[in-house]
PDB file of N, CA and C in Angstrom:
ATOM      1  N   UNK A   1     -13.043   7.209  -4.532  1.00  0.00           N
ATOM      2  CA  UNK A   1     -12.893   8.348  -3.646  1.00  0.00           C
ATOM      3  C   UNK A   1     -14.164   9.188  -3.716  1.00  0.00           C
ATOM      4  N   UNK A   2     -14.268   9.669  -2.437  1.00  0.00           N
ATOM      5  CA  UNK A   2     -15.804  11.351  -2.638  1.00  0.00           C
ATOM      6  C   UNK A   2     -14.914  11.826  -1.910  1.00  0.00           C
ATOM      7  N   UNK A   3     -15.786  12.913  -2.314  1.00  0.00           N
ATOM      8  CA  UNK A   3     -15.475  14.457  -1.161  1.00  0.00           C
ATOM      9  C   UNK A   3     -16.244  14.542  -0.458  1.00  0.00           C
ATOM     10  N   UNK A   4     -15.580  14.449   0.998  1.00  0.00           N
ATOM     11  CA  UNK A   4     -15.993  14.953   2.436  1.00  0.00           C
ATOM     12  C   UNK A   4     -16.299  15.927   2.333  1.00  0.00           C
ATOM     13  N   UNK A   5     -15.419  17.029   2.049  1.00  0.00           N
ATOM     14  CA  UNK A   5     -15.351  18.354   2.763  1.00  0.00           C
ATOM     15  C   UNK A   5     -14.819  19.596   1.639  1.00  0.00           C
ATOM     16  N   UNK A   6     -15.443  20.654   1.210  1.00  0.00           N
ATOM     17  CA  UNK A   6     -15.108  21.362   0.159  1.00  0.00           C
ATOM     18  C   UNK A   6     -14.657  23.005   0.696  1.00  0.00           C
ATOM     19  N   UNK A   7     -14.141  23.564   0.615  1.00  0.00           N
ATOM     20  CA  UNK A   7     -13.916  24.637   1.461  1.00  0.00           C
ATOM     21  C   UNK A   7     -13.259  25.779   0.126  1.00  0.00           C
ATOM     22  N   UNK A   8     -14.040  26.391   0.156  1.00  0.00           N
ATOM     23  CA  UNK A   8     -13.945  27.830  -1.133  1.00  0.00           C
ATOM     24  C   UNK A   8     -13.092  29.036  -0.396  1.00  0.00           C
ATOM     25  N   UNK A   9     -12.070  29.397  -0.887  1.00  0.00           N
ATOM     26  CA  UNK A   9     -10.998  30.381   0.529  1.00  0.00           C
ATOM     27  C   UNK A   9     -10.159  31.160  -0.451  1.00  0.00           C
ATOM     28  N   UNK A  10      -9.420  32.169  -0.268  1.00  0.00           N
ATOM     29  CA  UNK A  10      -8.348  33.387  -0.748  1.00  0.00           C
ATOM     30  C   UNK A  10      -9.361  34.217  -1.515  1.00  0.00           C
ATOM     31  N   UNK A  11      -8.809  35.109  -2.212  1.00  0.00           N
ATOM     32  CA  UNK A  11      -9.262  36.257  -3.482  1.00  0.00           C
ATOM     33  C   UNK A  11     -11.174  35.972  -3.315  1.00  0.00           C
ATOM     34  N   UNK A  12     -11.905  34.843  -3.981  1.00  0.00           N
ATOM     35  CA  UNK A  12     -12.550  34.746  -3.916  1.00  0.00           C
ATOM     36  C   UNK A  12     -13.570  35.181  -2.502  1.00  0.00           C
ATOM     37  N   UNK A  13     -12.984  34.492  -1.125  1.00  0.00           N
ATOM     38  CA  UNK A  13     -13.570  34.826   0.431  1.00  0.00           C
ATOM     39  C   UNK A  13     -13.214  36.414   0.652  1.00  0.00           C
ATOM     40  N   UNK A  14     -12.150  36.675   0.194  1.00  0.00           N
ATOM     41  CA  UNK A  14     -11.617  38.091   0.751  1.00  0.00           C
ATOM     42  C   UNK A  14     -12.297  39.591   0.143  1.00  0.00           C
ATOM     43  N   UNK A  15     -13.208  39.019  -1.064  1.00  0.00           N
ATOM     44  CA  UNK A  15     -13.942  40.159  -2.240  1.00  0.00           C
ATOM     45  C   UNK A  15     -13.060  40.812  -2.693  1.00  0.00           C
ATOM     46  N   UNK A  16     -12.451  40.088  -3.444  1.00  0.00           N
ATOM     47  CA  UNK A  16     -11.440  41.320  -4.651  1.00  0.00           C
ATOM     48  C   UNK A  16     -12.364  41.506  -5.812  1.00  0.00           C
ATOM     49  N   UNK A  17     -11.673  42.565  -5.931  1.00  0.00           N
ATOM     50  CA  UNK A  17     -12.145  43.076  -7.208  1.00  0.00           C
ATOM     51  C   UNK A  17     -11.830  42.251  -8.560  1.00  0.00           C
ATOM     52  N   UNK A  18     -10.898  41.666  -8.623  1.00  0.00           N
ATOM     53  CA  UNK A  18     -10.664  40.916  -9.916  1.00  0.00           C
ATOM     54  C   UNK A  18     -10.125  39.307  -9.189  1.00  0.00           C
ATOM     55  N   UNK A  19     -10.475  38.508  -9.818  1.00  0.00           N
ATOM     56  CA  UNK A  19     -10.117  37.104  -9.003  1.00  0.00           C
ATOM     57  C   UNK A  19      -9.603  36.400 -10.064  1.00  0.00           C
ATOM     58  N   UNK A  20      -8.505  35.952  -9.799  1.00  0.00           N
ATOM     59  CA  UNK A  20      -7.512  35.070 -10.627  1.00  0.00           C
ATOM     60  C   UNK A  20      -7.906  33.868 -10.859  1.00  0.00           C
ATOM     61  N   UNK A  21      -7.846  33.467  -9.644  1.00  0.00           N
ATOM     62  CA  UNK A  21      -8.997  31.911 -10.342  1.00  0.00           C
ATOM     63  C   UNK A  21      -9.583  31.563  -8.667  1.00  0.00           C
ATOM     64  N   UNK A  22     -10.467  30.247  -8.603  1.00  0.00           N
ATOM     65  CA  UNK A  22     -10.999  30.070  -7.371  1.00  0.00           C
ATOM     66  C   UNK A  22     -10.365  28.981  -6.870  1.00  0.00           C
ATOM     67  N   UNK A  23      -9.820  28.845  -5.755  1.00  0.00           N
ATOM     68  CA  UNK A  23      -9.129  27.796  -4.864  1.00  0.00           C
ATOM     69  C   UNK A  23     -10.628  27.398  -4.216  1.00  0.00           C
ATOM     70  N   UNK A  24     -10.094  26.303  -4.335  1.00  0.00           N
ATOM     71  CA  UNK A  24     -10.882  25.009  -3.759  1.00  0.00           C
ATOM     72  C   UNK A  24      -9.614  24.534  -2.562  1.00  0.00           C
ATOM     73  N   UNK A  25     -10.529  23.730  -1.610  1.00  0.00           N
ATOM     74  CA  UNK A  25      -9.652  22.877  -0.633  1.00  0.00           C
ATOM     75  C   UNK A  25     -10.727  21.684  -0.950  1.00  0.00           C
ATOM     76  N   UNK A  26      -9.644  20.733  -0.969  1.00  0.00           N
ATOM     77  CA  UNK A  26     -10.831  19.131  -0.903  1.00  0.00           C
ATOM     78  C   UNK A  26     -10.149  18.552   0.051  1.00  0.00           C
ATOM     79  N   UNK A  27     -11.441  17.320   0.578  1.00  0.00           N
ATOM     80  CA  UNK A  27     -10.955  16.215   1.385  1.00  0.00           C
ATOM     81  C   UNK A  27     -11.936  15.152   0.665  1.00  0.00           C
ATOM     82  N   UNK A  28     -10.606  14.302   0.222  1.00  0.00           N
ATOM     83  CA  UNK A  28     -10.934  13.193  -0.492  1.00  0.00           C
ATOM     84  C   UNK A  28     -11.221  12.038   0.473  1.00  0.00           C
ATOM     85  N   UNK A  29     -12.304  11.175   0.607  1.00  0.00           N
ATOM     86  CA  UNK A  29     -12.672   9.493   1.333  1.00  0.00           C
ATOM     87  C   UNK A  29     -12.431   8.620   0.741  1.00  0.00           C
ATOM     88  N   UNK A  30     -11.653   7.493   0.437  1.00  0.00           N
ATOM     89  CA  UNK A  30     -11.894   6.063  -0.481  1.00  0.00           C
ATOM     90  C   UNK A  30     -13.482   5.870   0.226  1.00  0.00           C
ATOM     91  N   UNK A  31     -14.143   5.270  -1.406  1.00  0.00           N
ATOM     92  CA  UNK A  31     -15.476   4.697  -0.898  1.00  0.00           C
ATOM     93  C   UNK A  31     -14.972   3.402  -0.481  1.00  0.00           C
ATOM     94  N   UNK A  32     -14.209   2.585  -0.894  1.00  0.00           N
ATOM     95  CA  UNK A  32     -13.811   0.949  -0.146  1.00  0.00           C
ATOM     96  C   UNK A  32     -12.542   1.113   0.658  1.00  0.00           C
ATOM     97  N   UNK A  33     -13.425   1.224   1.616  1.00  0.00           N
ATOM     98  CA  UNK A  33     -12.408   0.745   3.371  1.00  0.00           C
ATOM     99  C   UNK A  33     -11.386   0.283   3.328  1.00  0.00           C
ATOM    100  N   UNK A  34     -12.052  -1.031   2.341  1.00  0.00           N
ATOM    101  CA  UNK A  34     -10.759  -1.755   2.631  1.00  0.00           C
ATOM    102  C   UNK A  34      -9.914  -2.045   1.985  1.00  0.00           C
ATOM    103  N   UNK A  35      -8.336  -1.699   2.395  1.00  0.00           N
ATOM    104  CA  UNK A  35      -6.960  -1.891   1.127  1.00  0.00           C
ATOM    105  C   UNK A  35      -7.328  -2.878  -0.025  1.00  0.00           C
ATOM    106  N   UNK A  36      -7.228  -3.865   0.585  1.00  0.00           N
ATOM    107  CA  UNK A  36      -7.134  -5.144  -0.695  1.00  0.00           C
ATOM    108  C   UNK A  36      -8.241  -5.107  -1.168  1.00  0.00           C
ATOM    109  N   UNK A  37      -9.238  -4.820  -1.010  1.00  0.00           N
ATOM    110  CA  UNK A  37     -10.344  -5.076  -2.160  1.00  0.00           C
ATOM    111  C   UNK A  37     -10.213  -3.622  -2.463  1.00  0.00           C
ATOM    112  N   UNK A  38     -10.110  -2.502  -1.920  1.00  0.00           N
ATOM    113  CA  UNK A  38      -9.391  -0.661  -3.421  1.00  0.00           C
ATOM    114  C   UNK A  38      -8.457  -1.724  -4.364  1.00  0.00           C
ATOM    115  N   UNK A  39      -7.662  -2.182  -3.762  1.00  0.00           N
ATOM    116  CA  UNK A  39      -6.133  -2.831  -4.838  1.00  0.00           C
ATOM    117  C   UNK A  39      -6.835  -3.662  -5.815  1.00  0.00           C
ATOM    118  N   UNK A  40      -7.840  -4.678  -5.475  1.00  0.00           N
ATOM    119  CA  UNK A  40      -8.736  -6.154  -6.341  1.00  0.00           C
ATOM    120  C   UNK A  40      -9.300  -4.862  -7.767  1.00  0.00           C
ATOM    121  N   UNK A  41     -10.148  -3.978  -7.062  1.00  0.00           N
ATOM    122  CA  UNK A  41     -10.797  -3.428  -8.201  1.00  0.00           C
ATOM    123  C   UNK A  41     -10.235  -2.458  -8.942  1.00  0.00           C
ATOM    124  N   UNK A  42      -8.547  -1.977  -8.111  1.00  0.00           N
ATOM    125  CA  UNK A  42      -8.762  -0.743  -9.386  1.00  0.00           C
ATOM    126  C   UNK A  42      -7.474  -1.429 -10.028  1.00  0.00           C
ATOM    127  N   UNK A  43      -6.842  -2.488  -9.507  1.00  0.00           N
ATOM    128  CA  UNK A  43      -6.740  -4.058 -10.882  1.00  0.00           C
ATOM    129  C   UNK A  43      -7.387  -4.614 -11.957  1.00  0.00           C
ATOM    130  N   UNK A  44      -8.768  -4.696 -11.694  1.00  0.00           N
ATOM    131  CA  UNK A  44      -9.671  -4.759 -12.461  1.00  0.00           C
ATOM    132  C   UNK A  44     -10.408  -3.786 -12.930  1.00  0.00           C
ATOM    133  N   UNK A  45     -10.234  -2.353 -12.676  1.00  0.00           N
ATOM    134  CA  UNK A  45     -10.685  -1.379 -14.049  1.00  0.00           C
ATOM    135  C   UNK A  45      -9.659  -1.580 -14.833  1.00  0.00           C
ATOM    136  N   UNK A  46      -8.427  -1.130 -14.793  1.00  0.00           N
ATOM    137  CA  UNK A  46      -7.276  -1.359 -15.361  1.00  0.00           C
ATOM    138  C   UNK A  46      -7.556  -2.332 -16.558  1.00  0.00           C
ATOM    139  N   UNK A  47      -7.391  -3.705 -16.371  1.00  0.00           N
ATOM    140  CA  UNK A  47      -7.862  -5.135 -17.101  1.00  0.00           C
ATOM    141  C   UNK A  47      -8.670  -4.434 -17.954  1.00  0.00           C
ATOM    142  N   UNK A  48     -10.078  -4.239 -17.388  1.00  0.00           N
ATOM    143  CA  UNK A  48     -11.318  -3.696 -18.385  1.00  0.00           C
ATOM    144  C   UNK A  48     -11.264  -2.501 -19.188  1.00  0.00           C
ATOM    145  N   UNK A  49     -10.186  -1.820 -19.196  1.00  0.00           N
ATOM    146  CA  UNK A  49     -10.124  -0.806 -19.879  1.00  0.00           C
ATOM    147  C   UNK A  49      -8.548  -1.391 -21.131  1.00  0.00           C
ATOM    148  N   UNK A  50      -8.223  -2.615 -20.812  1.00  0.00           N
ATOM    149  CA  UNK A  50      -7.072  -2.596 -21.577  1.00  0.00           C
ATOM    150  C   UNK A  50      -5.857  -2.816 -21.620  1.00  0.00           C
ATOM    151  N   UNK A  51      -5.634  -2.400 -20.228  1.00  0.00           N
ATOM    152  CA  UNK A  51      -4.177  -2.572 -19.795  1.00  0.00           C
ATOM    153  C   UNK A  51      -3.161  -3.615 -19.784  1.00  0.00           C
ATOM    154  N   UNK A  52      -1.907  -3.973 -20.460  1.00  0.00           N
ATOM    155  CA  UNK A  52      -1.600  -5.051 -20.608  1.00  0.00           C
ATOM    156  C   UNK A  52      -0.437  -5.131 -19.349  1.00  0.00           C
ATOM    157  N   UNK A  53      -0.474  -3.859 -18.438  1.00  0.00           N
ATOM    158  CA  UNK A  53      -0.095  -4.275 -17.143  1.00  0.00           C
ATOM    159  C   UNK A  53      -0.195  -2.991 -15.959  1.00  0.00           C
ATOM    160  N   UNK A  54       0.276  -3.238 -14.843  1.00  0.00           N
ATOM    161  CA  UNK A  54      -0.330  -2.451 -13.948  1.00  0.00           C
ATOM    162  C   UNK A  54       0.660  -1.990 -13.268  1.00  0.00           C
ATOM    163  N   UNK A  55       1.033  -0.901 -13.044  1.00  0.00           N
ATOM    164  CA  UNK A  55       2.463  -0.387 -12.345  1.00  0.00           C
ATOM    165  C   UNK A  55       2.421  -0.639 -11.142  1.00  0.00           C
ATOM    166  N   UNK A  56       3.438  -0.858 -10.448  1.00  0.00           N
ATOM    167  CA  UNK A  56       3.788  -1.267  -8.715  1.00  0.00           C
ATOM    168  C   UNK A  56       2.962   0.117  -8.138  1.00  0.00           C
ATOM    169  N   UNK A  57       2.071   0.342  -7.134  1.00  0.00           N
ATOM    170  CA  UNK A  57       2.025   1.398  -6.297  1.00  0.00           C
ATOM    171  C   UNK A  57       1.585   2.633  -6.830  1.00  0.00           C
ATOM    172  N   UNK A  58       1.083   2.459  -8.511  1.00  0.00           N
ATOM    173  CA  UNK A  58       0.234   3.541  -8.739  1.00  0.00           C
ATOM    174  C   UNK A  58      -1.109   3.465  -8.390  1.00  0.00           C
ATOM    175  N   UNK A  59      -1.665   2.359  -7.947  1.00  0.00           N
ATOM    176  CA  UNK A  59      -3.367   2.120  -7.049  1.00  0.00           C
ATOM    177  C   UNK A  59      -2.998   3.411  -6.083  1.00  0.00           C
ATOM    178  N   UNK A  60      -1.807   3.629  -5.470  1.00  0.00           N
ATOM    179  CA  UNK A  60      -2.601   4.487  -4.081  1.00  0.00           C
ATOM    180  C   UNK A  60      -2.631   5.995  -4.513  1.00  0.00           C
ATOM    181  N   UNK A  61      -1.946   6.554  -5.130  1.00  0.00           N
ATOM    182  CA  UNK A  61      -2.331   7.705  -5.608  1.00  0.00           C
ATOM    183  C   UNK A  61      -3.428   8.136  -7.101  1.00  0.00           C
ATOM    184  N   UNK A  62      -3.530   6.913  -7.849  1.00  0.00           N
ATOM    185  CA  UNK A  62      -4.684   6.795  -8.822  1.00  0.00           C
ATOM    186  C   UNK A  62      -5.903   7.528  -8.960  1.00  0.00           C
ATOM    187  N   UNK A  63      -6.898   6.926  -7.388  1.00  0.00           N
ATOM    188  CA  UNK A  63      -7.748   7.544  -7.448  1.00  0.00           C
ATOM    189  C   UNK A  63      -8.051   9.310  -7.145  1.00  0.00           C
ATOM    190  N   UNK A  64      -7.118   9.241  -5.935  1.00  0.00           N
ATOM    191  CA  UNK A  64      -6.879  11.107  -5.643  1.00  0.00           C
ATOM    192  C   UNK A  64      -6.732  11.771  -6.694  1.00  0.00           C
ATOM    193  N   UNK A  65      -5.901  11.328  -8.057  1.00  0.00           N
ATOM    194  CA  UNK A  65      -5.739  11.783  -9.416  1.00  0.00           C
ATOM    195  C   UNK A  65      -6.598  12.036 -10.124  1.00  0.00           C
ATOM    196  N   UNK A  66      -7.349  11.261  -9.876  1.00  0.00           N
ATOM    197  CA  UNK A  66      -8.928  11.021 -11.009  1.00  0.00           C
ATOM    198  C   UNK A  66      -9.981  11.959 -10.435  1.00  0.00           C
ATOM    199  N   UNK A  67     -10.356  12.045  -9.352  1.00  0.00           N
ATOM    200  CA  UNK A  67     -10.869  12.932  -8.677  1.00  0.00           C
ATOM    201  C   UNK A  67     -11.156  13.905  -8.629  1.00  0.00           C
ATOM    202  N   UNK A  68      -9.323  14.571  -8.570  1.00  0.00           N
ATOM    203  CA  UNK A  68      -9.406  15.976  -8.804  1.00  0.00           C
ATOM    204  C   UNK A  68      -9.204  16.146  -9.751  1.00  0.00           C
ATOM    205  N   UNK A  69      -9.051  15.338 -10.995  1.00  0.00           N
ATOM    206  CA  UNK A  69      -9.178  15.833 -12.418  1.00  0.00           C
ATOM    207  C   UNK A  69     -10.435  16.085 -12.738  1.00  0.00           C
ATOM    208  N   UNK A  70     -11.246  15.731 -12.564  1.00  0.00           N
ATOM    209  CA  UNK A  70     -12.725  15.882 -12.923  1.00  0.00           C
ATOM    210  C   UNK A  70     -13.305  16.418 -12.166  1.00  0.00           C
ATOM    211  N   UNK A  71     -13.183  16.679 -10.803  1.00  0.00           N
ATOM    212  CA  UNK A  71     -13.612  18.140 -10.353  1.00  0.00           C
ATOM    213  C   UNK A  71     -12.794  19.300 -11.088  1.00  0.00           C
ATOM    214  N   UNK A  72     -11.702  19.321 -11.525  1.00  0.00           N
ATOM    215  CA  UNK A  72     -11.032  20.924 -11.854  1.00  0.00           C
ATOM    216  C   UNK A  72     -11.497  20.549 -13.253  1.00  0.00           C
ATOM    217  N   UNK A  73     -12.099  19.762 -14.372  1.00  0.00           N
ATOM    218  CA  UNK A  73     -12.637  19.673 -15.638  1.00  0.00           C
ATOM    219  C   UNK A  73     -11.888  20.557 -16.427  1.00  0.00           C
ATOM    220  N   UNK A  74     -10.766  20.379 -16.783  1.00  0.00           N
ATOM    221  CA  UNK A  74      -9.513  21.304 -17.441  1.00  0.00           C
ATOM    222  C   UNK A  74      -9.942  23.079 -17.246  1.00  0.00           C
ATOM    223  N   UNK A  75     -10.460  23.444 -16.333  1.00  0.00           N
ATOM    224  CA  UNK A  75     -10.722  24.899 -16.218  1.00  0.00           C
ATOM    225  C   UNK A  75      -9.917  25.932 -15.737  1.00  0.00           C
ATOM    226  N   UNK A  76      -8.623  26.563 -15.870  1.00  0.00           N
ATOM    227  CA  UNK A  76      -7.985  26.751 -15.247  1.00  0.00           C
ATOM    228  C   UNK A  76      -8.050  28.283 -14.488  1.00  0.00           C
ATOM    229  N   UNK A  77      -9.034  28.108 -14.460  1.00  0.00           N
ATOM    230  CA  UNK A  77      -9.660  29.093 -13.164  1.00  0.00           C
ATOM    231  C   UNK A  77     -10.276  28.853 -12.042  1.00  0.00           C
ATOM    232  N   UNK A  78      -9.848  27.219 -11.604  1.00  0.00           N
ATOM    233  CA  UNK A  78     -10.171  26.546 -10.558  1.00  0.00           C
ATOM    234  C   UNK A  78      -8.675  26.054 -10.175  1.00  0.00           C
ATOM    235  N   UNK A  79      -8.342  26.438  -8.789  1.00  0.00           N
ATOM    236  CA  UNK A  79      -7.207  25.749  -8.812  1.00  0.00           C
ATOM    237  C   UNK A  79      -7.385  24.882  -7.256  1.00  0.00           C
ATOM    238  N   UNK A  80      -7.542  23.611  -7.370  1.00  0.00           N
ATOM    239  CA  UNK A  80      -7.822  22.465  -6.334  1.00  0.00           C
ATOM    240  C   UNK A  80      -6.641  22.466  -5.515  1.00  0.00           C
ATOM    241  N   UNK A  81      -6.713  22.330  -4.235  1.00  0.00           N
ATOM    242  CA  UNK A  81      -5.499  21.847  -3.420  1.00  0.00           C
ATOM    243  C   UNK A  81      -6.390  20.735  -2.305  1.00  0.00           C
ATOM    244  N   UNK A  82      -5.133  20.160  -1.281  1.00  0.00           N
ATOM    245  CA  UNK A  82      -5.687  19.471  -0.469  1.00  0.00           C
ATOM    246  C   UNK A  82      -5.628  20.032   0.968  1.00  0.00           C
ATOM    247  N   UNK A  83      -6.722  19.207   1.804  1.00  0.00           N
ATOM    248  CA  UNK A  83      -7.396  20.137   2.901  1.00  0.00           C
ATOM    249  C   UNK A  83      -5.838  20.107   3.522  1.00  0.00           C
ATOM    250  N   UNK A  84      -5.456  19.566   3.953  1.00  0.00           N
ATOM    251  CA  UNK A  84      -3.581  19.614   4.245  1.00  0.00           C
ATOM    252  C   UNK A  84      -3.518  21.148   3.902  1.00  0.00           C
ATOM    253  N   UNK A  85      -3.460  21.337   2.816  1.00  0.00           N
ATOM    254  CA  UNK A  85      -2.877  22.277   2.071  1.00  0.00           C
ATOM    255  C   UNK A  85      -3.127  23.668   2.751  1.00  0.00           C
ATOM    256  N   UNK A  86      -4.837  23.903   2.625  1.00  0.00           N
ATOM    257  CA  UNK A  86      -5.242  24.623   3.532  1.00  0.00           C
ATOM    258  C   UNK A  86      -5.042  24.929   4.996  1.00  0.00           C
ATOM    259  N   UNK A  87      -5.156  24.245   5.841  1.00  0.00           N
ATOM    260  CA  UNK A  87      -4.979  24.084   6.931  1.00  0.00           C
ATOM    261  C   UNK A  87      -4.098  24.367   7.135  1.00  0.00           C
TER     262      UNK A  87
END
């Protein structure tokens, strides 16, 4: 996955005086187009990291997970949502 589109909005856009934490909006892209080869490789990180098996249907929400975990880097004065969310 990358980010398309980053959009910084509430407390922070509005100038408060004290800001609770900063909302983010993301829009996440798969870098591979295409289904079955996202499914081939993130089968095979899985494998390479260990896994002695692979849950039904956690590939499609996986990467969105990983993503925004490491953009929000346990800080909890960032709070990520999705451009959905915003909008």
């Amino acid at each position: 996955m990358e980010v398309t589109e980053l959009v910084v909005y509430g407390s922070y856009i509005r100038g408060a005086e004290e800001l609770g934490d900063l909302d983010l909006a993301c829009k996440l892209w798969p870098k591979i187009e295409d289904a079955d080869e996202r499914k081939k490789k993130f089968i095979q990180h899985w494998r390479d990291a260990g896994a002695a098996r692979v849950l039904a249907g956690f590939e499609i929400r996986w990467p969105y997970d990983e993503v925004m975990a490491f953009l929000k880097n346990r800080r909890r004065t960032i709070s990520l949502h999705d451009m959905d969310d915003f909008i």
